[in-house]
PDB file of N, CA and C in Angstrom:
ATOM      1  N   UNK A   1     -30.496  -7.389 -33.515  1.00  0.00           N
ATOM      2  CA  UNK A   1     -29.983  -6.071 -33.799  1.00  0.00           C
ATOM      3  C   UNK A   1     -31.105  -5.035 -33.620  1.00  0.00           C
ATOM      4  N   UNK A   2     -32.296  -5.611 -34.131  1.00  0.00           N
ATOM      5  CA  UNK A   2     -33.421  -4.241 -33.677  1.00  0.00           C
ATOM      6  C   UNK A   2     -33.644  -4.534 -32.795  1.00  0.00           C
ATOM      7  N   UNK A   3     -34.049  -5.444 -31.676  1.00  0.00           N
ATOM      8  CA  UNK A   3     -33.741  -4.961 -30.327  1.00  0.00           C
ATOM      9  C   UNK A   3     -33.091  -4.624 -29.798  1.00  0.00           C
ATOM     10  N   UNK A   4     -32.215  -4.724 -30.117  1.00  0.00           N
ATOM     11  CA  UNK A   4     -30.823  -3.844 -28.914  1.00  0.00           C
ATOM     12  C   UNK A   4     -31.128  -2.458 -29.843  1.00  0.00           C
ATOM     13  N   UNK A   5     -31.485  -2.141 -30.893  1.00  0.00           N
ATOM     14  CA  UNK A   5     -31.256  -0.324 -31.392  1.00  0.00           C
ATOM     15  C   UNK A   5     -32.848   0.111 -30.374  1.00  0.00           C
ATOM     16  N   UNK A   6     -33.933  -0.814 -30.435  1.00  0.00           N
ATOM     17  CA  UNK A   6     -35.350  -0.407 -29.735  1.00  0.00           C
ATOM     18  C   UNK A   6     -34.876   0.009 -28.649  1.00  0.00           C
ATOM     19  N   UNK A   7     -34.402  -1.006 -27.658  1.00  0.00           N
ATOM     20  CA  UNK A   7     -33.891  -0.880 -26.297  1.00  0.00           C
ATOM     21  C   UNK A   7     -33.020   0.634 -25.875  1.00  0.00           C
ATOM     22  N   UNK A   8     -32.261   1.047 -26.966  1.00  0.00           N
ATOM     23  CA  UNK A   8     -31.782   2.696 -26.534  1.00  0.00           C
ATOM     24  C   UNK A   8     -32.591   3.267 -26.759  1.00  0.00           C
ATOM     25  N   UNK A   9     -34.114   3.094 -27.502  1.00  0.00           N
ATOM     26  CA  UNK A   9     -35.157   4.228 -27.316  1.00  0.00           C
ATOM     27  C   UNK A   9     -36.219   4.398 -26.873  1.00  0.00           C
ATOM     28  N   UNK A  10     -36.745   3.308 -26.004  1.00  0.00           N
ATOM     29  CA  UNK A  10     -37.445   3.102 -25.212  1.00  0.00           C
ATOM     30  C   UNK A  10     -37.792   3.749 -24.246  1.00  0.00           C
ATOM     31  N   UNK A  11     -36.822   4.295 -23.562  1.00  0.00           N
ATOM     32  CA  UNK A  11     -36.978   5.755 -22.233  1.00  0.00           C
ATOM     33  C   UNK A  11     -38.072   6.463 -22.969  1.00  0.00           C
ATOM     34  N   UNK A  12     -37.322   6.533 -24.314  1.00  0.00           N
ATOM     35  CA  UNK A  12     -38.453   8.322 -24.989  1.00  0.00           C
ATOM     36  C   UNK A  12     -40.024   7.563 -25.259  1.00  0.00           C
ATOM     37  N   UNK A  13     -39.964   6.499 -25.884  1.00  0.00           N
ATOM     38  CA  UNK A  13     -41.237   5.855 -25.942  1.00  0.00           C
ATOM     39  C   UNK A  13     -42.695   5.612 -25.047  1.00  0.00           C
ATOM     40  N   UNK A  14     -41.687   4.962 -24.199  1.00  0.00           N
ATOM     41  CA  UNK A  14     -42.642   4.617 -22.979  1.00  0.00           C
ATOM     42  C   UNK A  14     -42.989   6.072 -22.098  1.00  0.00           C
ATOM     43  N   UNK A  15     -43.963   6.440 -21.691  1.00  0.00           N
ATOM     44  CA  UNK A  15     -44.829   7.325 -21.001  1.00  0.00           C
ATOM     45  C   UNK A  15     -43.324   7.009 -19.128  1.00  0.00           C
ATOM     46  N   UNK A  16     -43.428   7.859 -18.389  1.00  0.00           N
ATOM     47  CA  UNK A  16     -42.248   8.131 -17.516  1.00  0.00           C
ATOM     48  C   UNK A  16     -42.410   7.492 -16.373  1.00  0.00           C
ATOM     49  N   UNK A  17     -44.303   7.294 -16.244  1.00  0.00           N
ATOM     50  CA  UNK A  17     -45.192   6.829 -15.105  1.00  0.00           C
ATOM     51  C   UNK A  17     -44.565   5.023 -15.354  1.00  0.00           C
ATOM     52  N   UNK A  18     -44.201   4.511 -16.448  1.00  0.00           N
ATOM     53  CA  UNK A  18     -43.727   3.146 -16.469  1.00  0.00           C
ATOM     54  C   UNK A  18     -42.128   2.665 -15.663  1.00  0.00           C
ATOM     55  N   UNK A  19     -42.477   2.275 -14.613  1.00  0.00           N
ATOM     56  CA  UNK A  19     -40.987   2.214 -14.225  1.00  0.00           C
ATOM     57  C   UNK A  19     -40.292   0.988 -14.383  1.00  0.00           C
ATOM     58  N   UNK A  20     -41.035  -0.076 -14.647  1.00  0.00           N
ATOM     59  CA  UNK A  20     -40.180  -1.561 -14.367  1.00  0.00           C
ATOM     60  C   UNK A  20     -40.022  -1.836 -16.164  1.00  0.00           C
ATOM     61  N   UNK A  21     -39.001  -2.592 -16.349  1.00  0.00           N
ATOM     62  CA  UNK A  21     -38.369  -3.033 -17.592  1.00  0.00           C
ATOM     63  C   UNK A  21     -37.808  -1.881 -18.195  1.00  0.00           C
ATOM     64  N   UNK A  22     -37.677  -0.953 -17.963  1.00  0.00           N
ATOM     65  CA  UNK A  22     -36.900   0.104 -18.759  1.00  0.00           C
ATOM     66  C   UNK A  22     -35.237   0.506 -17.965  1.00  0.00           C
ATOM     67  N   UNK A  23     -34.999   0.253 -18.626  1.00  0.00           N
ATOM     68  CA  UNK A  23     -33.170   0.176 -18.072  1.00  0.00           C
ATOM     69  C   UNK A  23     -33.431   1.777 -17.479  1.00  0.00           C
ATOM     70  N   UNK A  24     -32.686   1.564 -15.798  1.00  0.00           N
ATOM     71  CA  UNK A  24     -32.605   2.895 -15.638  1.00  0.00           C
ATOM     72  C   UNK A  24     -33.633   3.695 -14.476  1.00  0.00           C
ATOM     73  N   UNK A  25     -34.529   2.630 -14.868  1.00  0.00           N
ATOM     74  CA  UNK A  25     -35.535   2.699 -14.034  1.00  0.00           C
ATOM     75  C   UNK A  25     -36.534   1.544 -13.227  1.00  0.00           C
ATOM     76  N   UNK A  26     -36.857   1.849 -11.905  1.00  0.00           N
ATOM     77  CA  UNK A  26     -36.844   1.074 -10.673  1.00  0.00           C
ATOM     78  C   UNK A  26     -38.651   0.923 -10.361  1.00  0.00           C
ATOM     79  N   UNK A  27     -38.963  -0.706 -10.210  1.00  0.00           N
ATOM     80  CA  UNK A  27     -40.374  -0.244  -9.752  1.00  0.00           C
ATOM     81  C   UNK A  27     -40.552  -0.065  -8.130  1.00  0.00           C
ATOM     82  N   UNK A  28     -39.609   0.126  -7.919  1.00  0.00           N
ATOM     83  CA  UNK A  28     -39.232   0.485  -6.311  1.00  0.00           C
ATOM     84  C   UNK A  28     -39.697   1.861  -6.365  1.00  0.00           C
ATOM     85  N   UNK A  29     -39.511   3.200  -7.574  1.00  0.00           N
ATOM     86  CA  UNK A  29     -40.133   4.289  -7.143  1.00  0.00           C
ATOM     87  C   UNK A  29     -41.221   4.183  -7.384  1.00  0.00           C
ATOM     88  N   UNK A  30     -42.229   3.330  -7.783  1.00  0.00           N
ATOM     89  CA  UNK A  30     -43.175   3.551  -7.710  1.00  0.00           C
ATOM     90  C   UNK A  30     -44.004   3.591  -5.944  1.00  0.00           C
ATOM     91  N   UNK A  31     -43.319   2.832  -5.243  1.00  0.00           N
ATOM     92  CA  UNK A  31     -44.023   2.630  -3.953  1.00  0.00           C
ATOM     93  C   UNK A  31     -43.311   3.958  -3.184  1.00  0.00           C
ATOM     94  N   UNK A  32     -41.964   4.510  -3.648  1.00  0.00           N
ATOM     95  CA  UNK A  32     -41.659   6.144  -3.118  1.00  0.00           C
ATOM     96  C   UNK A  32     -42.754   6.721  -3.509  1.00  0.00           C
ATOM     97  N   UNK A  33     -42.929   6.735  -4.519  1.00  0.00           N
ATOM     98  CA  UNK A  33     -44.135   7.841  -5.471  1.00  0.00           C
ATOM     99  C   UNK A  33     -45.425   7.837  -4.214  1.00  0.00           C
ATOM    100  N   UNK A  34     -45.599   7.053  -4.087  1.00  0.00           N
ATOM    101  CA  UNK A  34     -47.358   6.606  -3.452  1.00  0.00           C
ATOM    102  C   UNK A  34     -46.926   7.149  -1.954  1.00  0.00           C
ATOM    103  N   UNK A  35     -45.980   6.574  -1.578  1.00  0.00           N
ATOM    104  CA  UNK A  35     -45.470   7.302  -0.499  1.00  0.00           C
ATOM    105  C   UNK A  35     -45.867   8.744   0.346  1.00  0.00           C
ATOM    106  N   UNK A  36     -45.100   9.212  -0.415  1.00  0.00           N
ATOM    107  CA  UNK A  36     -44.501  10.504  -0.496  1.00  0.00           C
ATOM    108  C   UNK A  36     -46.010  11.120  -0.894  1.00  0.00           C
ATOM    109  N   UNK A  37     -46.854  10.230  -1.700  1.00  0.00           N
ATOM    110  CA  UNK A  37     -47.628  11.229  -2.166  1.00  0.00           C
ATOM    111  C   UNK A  37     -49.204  11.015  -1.174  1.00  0.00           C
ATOM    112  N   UNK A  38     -48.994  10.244  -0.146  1.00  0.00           N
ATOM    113  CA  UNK A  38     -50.096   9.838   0.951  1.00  0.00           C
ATOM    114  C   UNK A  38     -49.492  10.729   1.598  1.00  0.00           C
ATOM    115  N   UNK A  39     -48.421  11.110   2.096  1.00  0.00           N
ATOM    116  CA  UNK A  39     -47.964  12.123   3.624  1.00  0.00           C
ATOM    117  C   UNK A  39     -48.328  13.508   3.162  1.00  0.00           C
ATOM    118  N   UNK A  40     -48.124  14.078   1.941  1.00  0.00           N
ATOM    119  CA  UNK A  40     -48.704  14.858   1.449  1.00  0.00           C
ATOM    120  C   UNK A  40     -49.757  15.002   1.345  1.00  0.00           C
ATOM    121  N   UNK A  41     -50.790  14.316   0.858  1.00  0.00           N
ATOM    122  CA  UNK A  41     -52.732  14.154   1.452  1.00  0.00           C
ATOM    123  C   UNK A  41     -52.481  14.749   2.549  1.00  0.00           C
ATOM    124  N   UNK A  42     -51.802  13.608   3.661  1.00  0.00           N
ATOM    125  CA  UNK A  42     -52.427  13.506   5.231  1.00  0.00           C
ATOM    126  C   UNK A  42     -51.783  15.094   5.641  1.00  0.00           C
ATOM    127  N   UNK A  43     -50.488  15.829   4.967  1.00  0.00           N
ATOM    128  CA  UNK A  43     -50.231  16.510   5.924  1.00  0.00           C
ATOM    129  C   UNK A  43     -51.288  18.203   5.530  1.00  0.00           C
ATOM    130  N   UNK A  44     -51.735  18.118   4.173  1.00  0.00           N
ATOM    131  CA  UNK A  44     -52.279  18.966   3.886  1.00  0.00           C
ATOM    132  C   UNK A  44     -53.774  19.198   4.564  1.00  0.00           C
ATOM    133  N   UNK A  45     -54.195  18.082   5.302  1.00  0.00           N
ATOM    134  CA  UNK A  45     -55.547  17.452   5.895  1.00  0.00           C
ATOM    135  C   UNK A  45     -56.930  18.207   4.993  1.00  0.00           C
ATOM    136  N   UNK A  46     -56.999  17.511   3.829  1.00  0.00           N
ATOM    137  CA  UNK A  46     -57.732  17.794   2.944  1.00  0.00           C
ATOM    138  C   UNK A  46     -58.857  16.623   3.050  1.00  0.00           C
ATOM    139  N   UNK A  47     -59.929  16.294   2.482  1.00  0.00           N
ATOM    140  CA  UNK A  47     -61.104  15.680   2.496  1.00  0.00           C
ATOM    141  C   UNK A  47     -60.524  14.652   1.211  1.00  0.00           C
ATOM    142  N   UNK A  48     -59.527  13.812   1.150  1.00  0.00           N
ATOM    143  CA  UNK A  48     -59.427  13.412  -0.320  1.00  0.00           C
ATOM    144  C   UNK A  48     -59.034  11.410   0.098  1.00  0.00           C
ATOM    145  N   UNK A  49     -59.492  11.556  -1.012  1.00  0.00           N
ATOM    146  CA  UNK A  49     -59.361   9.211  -1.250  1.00  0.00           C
ATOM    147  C   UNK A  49     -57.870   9.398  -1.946  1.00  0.00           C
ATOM    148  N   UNK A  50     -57.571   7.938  -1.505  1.00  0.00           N
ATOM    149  CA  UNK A  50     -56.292   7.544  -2.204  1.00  0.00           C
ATOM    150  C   UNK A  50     -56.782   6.133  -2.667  1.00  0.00           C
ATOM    151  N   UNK A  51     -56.829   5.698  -3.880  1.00  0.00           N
ATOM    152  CA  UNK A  51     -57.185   4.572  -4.190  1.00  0.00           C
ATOM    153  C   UNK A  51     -56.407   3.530  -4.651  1.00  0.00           C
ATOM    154  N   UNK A  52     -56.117   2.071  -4.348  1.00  0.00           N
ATOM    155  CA  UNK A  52     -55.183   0.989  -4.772  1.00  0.00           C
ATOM    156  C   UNK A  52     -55.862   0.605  -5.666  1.00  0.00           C
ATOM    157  N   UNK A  53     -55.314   0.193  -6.799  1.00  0.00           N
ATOM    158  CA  UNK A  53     -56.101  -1.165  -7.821  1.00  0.00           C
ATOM    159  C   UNK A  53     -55.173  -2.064  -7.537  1.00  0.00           C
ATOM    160  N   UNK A  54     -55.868  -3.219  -7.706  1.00  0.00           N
ATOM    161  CA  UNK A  54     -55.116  -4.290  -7.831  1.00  0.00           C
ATOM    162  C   UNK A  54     -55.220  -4.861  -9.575  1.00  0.00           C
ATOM    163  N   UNK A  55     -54.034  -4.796 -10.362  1.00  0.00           N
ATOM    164  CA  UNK A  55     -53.778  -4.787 -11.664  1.00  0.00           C
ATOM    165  C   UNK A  55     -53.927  -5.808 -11.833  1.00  0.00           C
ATOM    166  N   UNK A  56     -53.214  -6.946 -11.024  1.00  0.00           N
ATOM    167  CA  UNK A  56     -53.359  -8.421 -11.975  1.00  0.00           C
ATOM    168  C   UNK A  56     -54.256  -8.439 -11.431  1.00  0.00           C
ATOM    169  N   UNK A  57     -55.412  -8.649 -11.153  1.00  0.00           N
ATOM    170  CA  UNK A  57     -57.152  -8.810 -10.942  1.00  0.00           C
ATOM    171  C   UNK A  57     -57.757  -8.247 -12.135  1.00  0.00           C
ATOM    172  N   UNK A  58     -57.157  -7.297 -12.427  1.00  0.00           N
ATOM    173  CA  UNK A  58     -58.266  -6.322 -13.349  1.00  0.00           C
ATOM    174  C   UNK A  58     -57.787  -6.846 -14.694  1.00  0.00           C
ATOM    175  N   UNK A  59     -56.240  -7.386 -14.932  1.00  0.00           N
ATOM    176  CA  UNK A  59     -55.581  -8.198 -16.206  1.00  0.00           C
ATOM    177  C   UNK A  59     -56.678  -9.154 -16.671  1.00  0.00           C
ATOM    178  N   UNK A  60     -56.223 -10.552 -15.347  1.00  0.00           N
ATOM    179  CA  UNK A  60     -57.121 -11.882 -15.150  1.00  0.00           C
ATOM    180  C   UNK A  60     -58.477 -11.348 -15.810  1.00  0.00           C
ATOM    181  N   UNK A  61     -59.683 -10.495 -15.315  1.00  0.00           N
ATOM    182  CA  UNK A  61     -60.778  -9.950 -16.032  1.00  0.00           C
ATOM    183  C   UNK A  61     -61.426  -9.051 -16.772  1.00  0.00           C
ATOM    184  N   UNK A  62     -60.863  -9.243 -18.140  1.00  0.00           N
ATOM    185  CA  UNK A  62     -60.303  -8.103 -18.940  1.00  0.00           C
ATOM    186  C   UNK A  62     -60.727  -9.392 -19.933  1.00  0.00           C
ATOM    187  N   UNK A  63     -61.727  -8.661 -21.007  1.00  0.00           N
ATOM    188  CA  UNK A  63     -61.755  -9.281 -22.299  1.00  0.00           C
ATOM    189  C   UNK A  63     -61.324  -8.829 -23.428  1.00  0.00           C
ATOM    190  N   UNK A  64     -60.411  -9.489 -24.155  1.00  0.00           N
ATOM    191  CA  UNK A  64     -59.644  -8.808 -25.250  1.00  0.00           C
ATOM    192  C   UNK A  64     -60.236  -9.147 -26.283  1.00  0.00           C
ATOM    193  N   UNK A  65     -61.104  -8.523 -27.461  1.00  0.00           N
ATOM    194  CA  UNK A  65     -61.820  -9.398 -28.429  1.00  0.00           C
ATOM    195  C   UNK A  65     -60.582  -9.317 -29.758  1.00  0.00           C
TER     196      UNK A  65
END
């Protein structure tokens, strides 16, 4: 029962930048997001980095004390 009442409030909880596990929302926009937001760099032809992390790398070496 408190998860299913958590689960309707979760949208407001979680920060908007989180897209996967939240009903409603797709981690498919995240790769629109990056998208959309490289053609914009390139079309503005500005001097600027776009940087990837790779997350589960940085998870795997990550010490939690």
């Amino acid at each position: 029962m408190m998860a299913n009442h958590l689960a309707s409030h979760l949208d407001q909880m979680v920060s908007p930048i989180q897209s996967a596990f939240i009903k409603g929302r797709f981690i498919q926009d995240n790769f629109m997001m990056v998208q959309q937001t490289a053609r914009l760099l390139h079309q503005q032809k500005l001097p600027l980095i776009l940087m990837k992390f790779d997350i589960l790398f940085t998870v795997d070496n990550v010490n939690f004390y």
